[in-house]
C-alpha atoms as a PDB file:
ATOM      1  CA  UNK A   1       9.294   7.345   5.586  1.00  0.00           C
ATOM      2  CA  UNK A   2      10.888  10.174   7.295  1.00  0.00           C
ATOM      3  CA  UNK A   3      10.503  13.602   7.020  1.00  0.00           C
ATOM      4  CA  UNK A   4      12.514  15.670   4.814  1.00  0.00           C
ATOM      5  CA  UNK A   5      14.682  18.490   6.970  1.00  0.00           C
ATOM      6  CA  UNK A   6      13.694  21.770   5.008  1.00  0.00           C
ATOM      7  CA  UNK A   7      15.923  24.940   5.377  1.00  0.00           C
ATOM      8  CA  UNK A   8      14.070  27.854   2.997  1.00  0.00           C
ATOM      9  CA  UNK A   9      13.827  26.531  -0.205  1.00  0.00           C
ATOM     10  CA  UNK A  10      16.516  23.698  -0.054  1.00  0.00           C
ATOM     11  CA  UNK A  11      15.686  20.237   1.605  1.00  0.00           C
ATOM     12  CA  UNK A  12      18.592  18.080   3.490  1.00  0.00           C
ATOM     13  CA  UNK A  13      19.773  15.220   0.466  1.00  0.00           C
ATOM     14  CA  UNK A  14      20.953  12.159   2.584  1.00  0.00           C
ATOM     15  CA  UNK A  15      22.999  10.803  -0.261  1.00  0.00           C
ATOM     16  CA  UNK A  16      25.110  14.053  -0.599  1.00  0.00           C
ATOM     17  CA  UNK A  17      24.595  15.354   3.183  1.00  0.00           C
ATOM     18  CA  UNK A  18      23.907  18.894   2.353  1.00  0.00           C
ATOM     19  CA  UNK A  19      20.853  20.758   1.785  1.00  0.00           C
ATOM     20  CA  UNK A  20      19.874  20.777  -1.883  1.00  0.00           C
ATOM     21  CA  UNK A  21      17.425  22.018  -4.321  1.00  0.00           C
ATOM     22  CA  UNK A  22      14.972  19.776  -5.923  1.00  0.00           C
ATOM     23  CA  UNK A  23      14.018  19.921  -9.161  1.00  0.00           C
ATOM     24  CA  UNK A  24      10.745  18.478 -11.105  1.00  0.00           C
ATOM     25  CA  UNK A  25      11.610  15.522 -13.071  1.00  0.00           C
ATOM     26  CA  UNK A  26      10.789  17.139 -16.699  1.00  0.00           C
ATOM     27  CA  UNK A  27      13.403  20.175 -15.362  1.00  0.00           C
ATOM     28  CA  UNK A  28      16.300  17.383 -14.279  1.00  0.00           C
ATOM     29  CA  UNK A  29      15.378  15.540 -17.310  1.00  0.00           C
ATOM     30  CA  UNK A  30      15.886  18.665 -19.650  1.00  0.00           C
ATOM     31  CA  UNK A  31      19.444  20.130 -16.965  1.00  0.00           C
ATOM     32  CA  UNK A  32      20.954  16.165 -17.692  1.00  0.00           C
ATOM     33  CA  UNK A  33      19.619  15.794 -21.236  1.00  0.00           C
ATOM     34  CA  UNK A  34      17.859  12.630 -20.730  1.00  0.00           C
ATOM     35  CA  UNK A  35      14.209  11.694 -21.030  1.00  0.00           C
ATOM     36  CA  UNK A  36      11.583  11.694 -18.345  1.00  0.00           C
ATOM     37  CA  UNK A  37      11.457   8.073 -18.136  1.00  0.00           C
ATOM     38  CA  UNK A  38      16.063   8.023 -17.648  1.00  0.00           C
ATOM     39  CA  UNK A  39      15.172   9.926 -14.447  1.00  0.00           C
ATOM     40  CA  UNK A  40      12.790   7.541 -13.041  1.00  0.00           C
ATOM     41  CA  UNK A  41      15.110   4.588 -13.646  1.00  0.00           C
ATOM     42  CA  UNK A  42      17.222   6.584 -11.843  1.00  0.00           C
ATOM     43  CA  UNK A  43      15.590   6.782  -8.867  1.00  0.00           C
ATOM     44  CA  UNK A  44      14.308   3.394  -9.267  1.00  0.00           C
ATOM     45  CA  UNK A  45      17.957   1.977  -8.988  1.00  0.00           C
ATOM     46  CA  UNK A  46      18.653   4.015  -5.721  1.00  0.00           C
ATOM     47  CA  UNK A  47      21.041   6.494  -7.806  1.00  0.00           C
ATOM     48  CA  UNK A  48      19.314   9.238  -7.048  1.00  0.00           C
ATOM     49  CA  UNK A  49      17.499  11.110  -4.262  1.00  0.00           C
ATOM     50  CA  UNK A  50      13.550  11.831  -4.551  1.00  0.00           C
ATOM     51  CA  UNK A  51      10.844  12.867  -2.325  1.00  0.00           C
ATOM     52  CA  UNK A  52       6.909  12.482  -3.410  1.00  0.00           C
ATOM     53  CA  UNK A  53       5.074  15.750  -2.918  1.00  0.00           C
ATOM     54  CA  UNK A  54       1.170  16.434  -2.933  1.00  0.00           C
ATOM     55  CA  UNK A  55      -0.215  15.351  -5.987  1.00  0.00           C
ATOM     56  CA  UNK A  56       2.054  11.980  -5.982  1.00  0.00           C
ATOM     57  CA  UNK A  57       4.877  14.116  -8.407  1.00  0.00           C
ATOM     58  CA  UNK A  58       8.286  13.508  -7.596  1.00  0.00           C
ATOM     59  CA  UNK A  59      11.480  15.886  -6.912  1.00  0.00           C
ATOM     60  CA  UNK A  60      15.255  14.963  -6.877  1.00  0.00           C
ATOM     61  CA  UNK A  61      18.096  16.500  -5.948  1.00  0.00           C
ATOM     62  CA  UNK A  62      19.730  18.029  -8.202  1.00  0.00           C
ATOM     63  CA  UNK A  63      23.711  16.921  -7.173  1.00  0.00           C
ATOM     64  CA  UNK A  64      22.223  13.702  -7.081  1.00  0.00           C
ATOM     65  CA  UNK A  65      20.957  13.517 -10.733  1.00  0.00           C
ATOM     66  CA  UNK A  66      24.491  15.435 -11.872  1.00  0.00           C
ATOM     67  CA  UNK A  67      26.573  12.659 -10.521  1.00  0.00           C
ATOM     68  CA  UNK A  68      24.289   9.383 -11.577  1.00  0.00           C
ATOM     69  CA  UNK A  69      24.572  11.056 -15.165  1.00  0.00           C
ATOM     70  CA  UNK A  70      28.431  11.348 -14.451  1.00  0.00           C
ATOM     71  CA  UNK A  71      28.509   7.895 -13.335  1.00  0.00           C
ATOM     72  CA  UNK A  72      26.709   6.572 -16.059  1.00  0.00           C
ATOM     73  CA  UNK A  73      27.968   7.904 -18.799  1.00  0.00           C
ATOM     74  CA  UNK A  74      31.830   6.985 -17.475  1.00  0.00           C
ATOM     75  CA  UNK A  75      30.078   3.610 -17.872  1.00  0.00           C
ATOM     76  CA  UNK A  76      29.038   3.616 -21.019  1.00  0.00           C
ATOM     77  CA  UNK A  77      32.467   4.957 -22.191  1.00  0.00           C
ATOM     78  CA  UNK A  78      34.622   2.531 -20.288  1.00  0.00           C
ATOM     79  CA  UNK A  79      32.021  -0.171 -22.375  1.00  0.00           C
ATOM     80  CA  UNK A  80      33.166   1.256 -25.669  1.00  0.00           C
ATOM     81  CA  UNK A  81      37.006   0.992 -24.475  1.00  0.00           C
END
């Protein structure tokens, strides 16, 4: 696993090519209205960027978890059409 480019407080996201703030799973899980659990499926289905820090917790980008929500629920609604 490489290591993460860090500028200040922001770390370089791959998937959007710009540095990013991460966020704590129970914070993107509360800023995309989802459960805990939504944001590890998530990142288990490559939708979203996340890093392991000490302790074995997880971050993700934030533009990351915005879009996957974005995507998803356009997916659910075309579903319904």
């Amino acid at each position: 696993m490489a290591h993460p480019f860090i500028s200040g407080n922001q770390v370089w996201c791959p998937v959007c090519r710009d540095y990013v703030q991460m966020l704590r799973v129970p914070k993107a899980a509360s800023l995309a209205d989802v459960s805990r659990r939504t944001v590890y499926r998530y990142i288990e289905r490559g939708g979203l960027f996340a890093l392991k820090v000490a302790g074995g917790a997880s971050r993700v980008c934030g533009h990351c978890l915005l879009r996957e929500r974005r995507r998803v629920a356009q997916e659910l609604e075309d579903r319904m059409k």
